[in-house]
N, C-alpha and C. Protein backbone atom coordinates (compact mmCIF):
# COMPACT_ATOMS: atom_id res chain seq x y z
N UNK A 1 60.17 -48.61 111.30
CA UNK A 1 60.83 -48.04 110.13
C UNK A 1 61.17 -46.60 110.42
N UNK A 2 61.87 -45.76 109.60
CA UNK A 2 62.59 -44.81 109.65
C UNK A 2 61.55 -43.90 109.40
N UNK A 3 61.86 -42.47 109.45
CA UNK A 3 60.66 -41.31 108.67
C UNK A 3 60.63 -41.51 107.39
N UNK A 4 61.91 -41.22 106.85
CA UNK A 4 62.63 -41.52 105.12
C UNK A 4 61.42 -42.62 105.09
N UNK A 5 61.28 -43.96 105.17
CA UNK A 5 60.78 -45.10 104.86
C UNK A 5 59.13 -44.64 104.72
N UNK A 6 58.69 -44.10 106.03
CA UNK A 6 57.28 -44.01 106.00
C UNK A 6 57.01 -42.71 105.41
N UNK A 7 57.98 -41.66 105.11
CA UNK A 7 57.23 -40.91 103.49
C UNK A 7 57.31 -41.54 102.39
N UNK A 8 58.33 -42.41 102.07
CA UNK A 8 58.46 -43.54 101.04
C UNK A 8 57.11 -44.25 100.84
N UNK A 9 56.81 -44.71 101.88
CA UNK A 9 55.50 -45.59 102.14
C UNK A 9 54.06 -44.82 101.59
N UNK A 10 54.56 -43.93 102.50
CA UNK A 10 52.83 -42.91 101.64
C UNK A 10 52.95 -42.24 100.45
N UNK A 11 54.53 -42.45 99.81
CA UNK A 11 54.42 -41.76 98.23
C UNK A 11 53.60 -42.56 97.49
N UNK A 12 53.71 -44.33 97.76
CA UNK A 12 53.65 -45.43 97.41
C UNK A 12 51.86 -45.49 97.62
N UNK A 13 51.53 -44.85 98.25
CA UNK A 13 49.61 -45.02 98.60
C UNK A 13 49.76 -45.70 99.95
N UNK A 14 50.77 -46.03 100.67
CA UNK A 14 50.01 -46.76 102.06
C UNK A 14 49.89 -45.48 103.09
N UNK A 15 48.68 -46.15 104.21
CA UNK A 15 48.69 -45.69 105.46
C UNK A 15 49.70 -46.20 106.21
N UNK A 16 50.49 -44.77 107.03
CA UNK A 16 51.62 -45.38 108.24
C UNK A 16 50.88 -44.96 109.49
N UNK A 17 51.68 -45.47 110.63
CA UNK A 17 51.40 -45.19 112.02
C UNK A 17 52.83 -44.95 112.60
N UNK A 18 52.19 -44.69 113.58
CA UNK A 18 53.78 -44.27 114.61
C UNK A 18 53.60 -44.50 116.10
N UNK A 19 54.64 -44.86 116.74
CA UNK A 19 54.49 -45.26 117.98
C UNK A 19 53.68 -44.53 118.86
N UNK A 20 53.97 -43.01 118.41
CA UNK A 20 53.42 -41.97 119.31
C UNK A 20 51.58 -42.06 119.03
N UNK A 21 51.22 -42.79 117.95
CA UNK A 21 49.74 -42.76 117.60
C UNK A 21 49.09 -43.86 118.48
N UNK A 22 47.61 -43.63 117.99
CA UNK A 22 46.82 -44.49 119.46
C UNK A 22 46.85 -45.58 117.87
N UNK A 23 46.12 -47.10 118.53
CA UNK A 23 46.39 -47.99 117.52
C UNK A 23 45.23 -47.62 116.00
N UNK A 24 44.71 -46.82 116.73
CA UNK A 24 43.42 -46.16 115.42
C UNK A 24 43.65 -45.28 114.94
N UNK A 25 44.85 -44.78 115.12
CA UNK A 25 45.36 -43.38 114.29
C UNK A 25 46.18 -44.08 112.86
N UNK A 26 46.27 -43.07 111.62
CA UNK A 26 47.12 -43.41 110.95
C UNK A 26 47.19 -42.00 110.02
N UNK A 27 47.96 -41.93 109.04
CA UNK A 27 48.58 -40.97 108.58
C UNK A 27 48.49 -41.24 106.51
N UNK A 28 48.13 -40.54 106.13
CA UNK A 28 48.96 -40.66 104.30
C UNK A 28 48.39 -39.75 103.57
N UNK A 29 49.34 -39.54 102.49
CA UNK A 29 49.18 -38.72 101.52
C UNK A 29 48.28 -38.45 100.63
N UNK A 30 47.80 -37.58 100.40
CA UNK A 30 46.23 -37.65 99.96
C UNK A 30 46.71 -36.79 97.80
N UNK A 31 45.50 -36.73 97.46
CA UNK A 31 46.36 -36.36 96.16
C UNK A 31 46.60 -35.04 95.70
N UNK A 32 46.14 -34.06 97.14
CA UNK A 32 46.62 -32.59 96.94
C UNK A 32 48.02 -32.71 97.71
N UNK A 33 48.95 -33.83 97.56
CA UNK A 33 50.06 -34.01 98.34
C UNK A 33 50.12 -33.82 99.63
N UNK A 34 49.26 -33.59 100.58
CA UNK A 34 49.19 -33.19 102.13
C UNK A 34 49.25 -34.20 102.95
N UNK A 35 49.26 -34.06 104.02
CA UNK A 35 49.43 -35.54 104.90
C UNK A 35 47.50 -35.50 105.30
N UNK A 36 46.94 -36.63 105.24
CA UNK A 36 45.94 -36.89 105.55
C UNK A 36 45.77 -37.85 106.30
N UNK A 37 45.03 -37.72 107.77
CA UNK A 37 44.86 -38.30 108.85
C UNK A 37 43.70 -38.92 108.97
N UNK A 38 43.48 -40.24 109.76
CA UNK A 38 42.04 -41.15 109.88
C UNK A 38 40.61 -40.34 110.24
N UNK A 39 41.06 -39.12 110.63
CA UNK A 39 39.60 -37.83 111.01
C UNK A 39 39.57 -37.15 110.00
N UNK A 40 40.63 -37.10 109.14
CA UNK A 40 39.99 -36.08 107.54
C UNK A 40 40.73 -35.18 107.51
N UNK A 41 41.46 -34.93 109.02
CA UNK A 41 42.12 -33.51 108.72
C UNK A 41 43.44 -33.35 107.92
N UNK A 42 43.79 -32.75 107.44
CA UNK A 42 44.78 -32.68 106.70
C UNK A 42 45.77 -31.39 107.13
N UNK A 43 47.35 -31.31 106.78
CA UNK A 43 48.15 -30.46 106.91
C UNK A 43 49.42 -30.95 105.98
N UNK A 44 49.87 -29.56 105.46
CA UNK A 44 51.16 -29.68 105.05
C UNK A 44 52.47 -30.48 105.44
N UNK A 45 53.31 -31.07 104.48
CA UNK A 45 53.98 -32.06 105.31
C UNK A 45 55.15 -31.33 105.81
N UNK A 46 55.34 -30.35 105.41
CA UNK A 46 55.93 -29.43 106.24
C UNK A 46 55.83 -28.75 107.47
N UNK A 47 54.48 -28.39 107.96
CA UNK A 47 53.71 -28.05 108.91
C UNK A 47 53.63 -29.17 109.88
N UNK A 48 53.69 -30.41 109.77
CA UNK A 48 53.59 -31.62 110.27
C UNK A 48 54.82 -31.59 110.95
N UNK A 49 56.16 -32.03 110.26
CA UNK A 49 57.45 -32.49 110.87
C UNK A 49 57.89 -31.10 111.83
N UNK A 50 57.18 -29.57 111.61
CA UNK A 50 57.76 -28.59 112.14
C UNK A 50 57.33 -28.47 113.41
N UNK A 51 56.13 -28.92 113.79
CA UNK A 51 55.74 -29.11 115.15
C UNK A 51 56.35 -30.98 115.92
N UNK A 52 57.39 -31.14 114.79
CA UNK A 52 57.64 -32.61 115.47
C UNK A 52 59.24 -32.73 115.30
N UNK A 53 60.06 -31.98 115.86
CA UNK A 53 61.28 -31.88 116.13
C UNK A 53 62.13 -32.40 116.63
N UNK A 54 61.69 -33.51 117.54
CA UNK A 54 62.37 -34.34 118.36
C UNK A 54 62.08 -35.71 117.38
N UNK A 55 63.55 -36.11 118.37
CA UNK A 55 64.29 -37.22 117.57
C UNK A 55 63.73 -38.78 117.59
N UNK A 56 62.48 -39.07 118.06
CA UNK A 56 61.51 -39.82 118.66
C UNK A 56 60.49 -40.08 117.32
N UNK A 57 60.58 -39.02 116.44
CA UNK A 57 59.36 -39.00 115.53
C UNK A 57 60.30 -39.68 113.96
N UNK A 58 62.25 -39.68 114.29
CA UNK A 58 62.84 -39.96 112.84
C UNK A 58 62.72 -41.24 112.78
N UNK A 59 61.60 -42.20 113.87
CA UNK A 59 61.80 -44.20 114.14
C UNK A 59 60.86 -43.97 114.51
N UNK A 60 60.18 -45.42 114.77
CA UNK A 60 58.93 -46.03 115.18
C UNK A 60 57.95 -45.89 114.29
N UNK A 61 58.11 -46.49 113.16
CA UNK A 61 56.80 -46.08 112.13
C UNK A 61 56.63 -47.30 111.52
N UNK A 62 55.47 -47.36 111.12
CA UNK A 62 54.94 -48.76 110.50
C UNK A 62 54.07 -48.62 109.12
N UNK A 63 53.87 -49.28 108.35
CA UNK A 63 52.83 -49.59 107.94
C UNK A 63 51.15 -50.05 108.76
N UNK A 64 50.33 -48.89 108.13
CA UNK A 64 49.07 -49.43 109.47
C UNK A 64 48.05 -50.62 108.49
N UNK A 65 47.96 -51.47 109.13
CA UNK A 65 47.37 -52.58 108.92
C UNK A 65 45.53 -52.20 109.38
N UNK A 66 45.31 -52.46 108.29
CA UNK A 66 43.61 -52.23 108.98
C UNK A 66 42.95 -53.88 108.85
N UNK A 67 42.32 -54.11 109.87
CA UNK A 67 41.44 -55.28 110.14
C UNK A 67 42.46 -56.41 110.10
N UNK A 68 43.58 -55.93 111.32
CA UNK A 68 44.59 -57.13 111.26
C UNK A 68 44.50 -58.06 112.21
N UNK A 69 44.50 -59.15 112.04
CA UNK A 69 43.60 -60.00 113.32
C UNK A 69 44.74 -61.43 113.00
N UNK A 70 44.98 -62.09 114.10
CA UNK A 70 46.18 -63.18 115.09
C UNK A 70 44.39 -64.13 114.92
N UNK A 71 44.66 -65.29 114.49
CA UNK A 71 43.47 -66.04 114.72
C UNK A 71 44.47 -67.53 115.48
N UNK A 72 44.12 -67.42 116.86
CA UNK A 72 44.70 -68.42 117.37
C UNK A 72 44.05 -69.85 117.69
N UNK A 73 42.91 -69.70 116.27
CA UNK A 73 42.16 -71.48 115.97
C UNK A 73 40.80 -71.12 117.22
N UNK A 74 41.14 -70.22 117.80
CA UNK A 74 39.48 -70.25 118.74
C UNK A 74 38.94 -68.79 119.13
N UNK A 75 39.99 -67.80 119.18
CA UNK A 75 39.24 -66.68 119.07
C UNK A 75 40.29 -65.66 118.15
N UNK A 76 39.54 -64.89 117.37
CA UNK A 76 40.19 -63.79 116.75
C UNK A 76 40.76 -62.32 117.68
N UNK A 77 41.76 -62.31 117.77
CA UNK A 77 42.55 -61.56 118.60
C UNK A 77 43.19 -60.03 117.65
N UNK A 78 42.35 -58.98 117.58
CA UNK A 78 43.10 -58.08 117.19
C UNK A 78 44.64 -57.91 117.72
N UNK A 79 45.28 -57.10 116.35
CA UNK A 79 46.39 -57.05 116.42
C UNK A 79 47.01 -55.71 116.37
N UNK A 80 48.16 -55.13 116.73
CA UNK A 80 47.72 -53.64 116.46
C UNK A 80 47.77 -52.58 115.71
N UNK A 81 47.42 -51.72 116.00
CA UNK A 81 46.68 -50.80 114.65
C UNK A 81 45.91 -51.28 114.19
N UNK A 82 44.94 -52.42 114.55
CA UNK A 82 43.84 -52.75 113.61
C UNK A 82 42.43 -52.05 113.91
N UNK A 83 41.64 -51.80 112.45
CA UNK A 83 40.40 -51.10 112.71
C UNK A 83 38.81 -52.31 113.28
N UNK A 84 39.08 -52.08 114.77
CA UNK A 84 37.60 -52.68 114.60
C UNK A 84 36.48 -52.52 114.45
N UNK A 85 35.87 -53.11 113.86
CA UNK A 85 34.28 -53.81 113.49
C UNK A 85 33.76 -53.90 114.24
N UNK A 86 32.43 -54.11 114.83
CA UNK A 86 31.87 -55.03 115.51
C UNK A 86 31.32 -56.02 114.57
N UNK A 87 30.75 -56.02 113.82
CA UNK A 87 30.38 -57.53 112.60
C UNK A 87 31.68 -58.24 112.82
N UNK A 88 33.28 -58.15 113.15
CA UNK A 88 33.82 -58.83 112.76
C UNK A 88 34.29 -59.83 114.21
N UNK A 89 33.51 -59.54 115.10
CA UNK A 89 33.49 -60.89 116.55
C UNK A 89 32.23 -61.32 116.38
């Protein structure tokens, strides 16, 4: 999805990801309006896109799926961006 889409997405309450993230990273809006990240840290969403200038960061964005798992009838196969567990193998 587009950038437009994935601030859309976190106006909306979801976590996004982005290509450039590892599959355990994710990103959203917290309710002092800031971008809030899977470690807690937070920054302005202005401060965010200003260190991200290149044209690489306006695509590749998703919705991040947590505990998303491909069950192919014999083993559960994370999928990506998913948060693992260990309780859940």
């Amino acid at each position: 999805m587009e950038a437009v889409d994935a601030i859309k997405a976190m106006q909306d309450g979801k976590k996004v990801a982005h290509k450039h993230f590892t599959e355990y990273e994710w990103m959203c809006i917290n309710e002092s309006n800031r971008y809030e990240f899977e470690d807690g840290a937070t920054c302005l969403p202005s401060s965010f896109w200003e260190f991200r200038p290149d044209d690489s960061w306006q695509s590749g964005w998703e919705v991040f799926r947590e505990l998303g798992y491909v069950d192919d009838s014999f083993n559960k196969i994370p999928s990506k961006n998913s948060v693992l567990h260990p309780q859940a193998f």
